[in-house]
Protein backbone atom coordinates (compact mmCIF):
# COMPACT_ATOMS: atom_id res chain seq x y z
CA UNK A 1 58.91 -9.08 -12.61
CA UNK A 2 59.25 -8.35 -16.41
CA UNK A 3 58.12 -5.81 -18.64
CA UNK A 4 54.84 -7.94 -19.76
CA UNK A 5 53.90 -9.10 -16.49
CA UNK A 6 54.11 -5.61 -14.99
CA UNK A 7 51.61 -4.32 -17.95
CA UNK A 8 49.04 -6.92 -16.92
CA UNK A 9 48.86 -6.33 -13.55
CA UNK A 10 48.89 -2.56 -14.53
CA UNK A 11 45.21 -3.17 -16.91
CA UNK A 12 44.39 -5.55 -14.10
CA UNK A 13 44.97 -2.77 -11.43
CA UNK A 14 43.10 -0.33 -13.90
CA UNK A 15 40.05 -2.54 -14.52
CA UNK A 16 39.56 -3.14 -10.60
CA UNK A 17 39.50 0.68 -9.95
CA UNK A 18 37.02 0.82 -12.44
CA UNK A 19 34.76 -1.33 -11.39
CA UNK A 20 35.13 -0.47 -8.30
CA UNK A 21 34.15 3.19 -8.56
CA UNK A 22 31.35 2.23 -10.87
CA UNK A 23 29.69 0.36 -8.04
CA UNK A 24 30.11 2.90 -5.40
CA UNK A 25 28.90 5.68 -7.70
CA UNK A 26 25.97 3.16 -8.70
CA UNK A 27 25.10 2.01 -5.22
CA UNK A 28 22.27 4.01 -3.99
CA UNK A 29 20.40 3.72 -7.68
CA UNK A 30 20.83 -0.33 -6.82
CA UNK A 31 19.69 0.04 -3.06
CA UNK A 32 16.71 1.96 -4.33
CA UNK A 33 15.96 0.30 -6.54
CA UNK A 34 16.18 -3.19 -5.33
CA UNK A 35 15.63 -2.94 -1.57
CA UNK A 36 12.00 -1.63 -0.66
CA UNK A 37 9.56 -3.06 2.29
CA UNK A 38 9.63 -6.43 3.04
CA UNK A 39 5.68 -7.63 3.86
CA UNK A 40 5.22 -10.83 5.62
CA UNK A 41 1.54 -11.62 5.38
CA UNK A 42 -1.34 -9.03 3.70
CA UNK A 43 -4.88 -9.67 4.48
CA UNK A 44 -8.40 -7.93 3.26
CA UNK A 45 -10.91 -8.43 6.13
CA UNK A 46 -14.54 -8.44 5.34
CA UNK A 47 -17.97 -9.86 6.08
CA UNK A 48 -21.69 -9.28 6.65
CA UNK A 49 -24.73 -10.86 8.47
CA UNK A 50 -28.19 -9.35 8.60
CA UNK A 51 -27.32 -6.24 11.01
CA UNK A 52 -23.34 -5.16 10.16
CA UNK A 53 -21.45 -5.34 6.50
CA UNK A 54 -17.73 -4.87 7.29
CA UNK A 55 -15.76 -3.80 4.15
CA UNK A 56 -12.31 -3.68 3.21
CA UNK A 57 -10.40 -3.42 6.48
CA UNK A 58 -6.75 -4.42 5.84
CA UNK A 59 -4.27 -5.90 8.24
CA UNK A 60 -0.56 -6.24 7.21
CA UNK A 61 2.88 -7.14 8.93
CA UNK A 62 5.90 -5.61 7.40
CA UNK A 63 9.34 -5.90 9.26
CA UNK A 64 8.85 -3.68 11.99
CA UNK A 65 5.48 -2.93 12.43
CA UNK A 66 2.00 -4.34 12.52
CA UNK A 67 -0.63 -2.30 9.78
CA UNK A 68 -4.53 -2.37 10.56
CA UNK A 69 -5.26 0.01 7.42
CA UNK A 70 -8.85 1.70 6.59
CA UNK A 71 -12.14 -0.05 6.06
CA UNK A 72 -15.77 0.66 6.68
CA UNK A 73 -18.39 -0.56 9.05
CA UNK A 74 -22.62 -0.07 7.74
CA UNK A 75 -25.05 -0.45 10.35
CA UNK A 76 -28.30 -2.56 8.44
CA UNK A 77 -30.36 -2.42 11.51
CA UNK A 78 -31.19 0.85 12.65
CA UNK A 79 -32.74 0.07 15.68
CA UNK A 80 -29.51 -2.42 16.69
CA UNK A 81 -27.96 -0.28 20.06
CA UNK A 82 -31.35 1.42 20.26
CA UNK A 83 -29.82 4.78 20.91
CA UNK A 84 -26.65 3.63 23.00
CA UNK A 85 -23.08 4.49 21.21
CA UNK A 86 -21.83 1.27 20.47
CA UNK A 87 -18.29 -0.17 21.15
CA UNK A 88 -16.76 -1.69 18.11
CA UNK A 89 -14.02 -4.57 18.55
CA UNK A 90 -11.92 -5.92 15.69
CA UNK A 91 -10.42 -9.07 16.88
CA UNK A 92 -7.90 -11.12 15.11
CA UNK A 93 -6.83 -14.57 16.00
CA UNK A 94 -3.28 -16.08 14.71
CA UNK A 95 -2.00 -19.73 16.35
CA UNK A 96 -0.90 -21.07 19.63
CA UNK A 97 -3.73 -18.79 21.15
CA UNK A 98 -2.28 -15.36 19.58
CA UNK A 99 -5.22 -12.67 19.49
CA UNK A 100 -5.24 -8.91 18.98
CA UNK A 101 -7.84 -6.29 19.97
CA UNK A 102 -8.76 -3.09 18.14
CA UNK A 103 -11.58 -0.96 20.17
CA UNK A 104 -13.01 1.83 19.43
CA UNK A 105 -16.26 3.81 20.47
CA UNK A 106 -18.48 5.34 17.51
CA UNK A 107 -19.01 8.91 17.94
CA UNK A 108 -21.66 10.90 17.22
CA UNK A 109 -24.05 7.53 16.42
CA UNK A 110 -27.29 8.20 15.05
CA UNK A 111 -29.71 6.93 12.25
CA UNK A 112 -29.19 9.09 9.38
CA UNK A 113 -25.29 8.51 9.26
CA UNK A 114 -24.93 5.03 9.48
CA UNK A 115 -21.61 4.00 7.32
CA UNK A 116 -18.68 4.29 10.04
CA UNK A 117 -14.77 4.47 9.13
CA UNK A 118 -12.10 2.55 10.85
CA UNK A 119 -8.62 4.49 11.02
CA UNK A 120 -5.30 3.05 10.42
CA UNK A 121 -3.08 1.98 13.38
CA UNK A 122 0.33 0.72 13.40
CA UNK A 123 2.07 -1.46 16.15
CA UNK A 124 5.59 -2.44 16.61
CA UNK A 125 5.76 -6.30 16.07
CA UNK A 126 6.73 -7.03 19.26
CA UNK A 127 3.61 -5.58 20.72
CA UNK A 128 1.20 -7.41 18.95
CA UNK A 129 3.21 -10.97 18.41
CA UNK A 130 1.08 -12.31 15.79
CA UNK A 131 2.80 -14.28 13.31
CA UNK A 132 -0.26 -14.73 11.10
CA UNK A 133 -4.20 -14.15 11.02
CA UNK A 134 -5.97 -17.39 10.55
CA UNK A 135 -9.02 -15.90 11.87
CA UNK A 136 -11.25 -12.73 12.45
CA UNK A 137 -14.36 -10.89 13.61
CA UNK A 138 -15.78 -7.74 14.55
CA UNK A 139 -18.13 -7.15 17.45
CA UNK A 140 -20.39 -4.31 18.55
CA UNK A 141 -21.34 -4.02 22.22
CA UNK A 142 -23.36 -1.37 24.29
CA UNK A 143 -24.07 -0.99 27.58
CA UNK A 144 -21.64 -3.92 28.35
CA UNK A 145 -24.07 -6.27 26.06
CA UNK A 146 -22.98 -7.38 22.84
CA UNK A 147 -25.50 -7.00 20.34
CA UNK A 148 -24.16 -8.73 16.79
CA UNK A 149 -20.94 -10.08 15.69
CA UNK A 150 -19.39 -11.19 11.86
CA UNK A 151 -17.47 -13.56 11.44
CA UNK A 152 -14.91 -11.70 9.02
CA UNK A 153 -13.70 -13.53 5.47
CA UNK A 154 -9.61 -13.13 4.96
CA UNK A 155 -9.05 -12.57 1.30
CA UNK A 156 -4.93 -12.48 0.71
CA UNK A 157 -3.72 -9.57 -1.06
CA UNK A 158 -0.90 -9.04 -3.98
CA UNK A 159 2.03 -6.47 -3.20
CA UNK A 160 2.64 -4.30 -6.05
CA UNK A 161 6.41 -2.72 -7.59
CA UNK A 162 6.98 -0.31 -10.05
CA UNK A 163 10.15 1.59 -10.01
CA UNK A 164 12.90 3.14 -12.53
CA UNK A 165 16.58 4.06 -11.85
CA UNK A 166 14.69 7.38 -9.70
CA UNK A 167 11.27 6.55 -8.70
CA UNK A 168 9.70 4.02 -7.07
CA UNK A 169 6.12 3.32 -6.27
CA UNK A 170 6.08 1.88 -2.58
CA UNK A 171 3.48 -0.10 -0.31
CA UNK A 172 1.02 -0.37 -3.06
CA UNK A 173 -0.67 -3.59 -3.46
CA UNK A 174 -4.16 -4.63 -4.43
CA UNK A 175 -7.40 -7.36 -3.17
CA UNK A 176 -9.97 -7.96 -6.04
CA UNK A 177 -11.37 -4.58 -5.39
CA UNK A 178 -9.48 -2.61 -2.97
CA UNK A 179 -6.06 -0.72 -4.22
CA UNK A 180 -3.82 0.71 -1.67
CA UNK A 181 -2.16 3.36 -3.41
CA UNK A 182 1.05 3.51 -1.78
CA UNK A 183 3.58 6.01 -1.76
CA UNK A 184 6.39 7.78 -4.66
CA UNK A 185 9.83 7.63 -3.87
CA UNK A 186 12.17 9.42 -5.06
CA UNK A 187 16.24 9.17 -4.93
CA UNK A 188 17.25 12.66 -5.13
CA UNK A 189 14.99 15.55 -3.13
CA UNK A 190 16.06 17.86 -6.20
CA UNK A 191 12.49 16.89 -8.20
CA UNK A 192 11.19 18.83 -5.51
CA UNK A 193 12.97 21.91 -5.40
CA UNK A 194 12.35 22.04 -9.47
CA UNK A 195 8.85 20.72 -9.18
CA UNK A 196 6.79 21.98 -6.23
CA UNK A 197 4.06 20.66 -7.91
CA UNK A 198 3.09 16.89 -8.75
CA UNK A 199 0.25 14.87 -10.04
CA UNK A 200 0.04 11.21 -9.68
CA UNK A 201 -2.78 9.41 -12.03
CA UNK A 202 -3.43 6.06 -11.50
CA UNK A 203 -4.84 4.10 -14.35
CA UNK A 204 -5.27 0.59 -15.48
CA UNK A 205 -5.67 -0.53 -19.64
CA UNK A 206 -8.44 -0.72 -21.00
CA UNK A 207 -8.03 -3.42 -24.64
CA UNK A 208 -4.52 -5.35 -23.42
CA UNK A 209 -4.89 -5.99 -27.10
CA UNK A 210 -4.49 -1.95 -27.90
CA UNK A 211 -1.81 0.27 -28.34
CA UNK A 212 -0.24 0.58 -24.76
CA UNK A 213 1.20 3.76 -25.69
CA UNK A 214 -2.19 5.84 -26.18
CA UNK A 215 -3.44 7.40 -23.21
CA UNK A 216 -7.02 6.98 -24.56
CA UNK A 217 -6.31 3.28 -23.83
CA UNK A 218 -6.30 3.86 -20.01
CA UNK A 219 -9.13 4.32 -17.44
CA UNK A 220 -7.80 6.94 -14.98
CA UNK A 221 -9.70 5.73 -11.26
CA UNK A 222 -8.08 7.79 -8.88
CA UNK A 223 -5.56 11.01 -9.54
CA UNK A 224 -3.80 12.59 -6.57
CA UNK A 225 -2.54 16.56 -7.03
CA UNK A 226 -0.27 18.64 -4.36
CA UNK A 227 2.50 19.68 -3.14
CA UNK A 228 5.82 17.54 -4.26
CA UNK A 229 7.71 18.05 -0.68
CA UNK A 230 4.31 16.58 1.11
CA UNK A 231 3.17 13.62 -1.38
CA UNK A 232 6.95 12.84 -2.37
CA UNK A 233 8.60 10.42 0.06
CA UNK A 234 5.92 10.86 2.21
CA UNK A 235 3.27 8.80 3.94
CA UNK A 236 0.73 6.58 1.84
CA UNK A 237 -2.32 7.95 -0.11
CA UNK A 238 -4.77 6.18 1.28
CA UNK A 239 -7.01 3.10 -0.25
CA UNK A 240 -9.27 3.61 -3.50
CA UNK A 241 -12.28 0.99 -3.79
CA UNK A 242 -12.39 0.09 -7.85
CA UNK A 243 -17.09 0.04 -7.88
CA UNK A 244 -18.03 -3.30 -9.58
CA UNK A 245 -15.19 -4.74 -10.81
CA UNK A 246 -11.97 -6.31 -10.11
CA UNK A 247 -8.30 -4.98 -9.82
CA UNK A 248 -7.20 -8.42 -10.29
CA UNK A 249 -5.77 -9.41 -13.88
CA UNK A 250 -5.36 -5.26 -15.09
CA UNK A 251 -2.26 -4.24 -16.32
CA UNK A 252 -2.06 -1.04 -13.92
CA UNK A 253 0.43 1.55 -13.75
CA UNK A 254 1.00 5.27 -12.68
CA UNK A 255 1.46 8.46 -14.18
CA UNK A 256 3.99 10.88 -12.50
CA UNK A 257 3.87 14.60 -13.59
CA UNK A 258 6.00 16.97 -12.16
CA UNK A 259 5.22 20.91 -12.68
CA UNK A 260 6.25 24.24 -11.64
CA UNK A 261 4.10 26.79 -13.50
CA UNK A 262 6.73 26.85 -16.94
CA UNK A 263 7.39 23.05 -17.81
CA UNK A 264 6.22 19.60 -17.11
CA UNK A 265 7.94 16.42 -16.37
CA UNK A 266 6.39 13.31 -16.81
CA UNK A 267 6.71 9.68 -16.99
CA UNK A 268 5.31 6.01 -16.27
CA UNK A 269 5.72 3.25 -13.93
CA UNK A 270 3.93 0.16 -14.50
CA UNK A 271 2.94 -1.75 -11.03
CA UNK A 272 3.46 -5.26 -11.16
CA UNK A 273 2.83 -8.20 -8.69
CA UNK A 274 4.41 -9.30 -6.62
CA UNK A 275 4.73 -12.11 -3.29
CA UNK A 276 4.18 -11.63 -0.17
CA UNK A 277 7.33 -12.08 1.82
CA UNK A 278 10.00 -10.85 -0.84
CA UNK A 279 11.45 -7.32 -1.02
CA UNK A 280 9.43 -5.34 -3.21
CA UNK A 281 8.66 -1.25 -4.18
């Protein structure tokens, strides 16, 4: 081999290590960044008829689990169990005869409390074997009787992502007036050793016309304060219910602040949509 083939393969040899270490040094920032939850169908269940209004209950498949998240359950007729705790069943009805039942008994019923909160479950896939929800409704029985039953509307709801080379907002999405907040992940756990502390405001824009970099431009709706080793890669925040309006169309995004009693660290991520069925977060 002579002299000016040798040098080529030497740059060539070169080059190759340095892409090479560039990628592995790289690779978690690209996993993080690029690979989050992958959600295969996201509905909002809701409906109403002149005894029950059933609001915001939300029923997801990701790729492990099955999601039935928080909603709410009024009770317009007081007199409807006369007395009896009522049974309440959420059913939900996919093809080929594929149904799932979620039954709970109301505690402590009685007239002056009347607006009732179902809790989030999750189910491994393979338990529940629904592929999709093409139907739904909610029944309350008592004394083996039932006494009313809504046929529930399935509204589809928009996954959200937001992320930087560090942070990522996870599991958010949004329904024309429902939010689920989600979750912040972070890369490195050393934000949390430096910031015990952190603050998460969520905000959408008020003029899309304005200046996007005043902060008297936003509407903050919901702001979340604790500890960073609990809210940071930890388990979602929740729902927020946006009164008389709609999520849909905002430009929304997050602020992050990070504190520990001397300094402050803070930054954006704007939350964009995106489809159901793709990676996203």
């Amino acid at each position: 081999m002579d002299k000016k083939h040798k040098q080529h393969l030497l740059v060539t040899l070169i080059f190759t290590l340095i892409v090479t270490a560039t990628l592995f040094f790289m690779y978690d920032d690209f996993v993080f960044q690029t690979y989050g939850e992958v959600v295969y169908y996201d509905y909002i269940l809701k409906g109403e008829n002149n005894q029950l209004k059933v609001e915001n209950i939300e029923a997801y498949l990701d790729r492990q689990s099955f999601h039935l998240g928080e909603g709410r359950i009024i009770f317009k007729d007081v007199n409807l169990t006369n007395g009896a705790v009522p049974t309440v069943k959420l059913s939900l009805y996919g093809e080929n005869q594929q149904k799932f039942d979620y039954e709970f008994v109301v505690e402590e019923y009685h007239s002056d409390n009347l607006i009732y909160s179902i809790q989030s479950i999750s189910k491994k896939y393979k338990e529940i074997d629904l592929d999709d929800v093409k139907s739904a409704s909610l029944t309350i029985e008592a004394n083996d009787q039932k006494l009313s039953e809504v046929d529930l509307k399935i509204t589809p709801v928009e996954q959200l992502e937001g992320s930087n080379k560090e942070y990522r907002i996870e599991n958010a999405s949004i329904s024309n007036s429902m939010m689920r907040l989600g979750t912040l992940k972070a890369a490195s756990d050393d934000v949390i050793k430096e910031y015990p502390t952190v603050s998460l405001e969520y905000r959408y824009l008020k003029d899309k016309n304005g200046d996007k970099e005043d902060n008297d431009n936003y509407v903050v709706f919901k702001k979340i304060t604790g500890k960073s080793k609990e809210l940071v890669n930890g388990n979602d925040y929740g729902t927020y219910n946006l009164e008389d309006d709609s999520f849909k169309d905002k430009d929304l995004s997050v602020v992050i602040i990070f504190s520990n009693g001397k300094e402050k660290f803070a930054f954006a991520i704007d939350l964009k949509t995106r489809e159901v069925g793709d990676y996203y977060g």
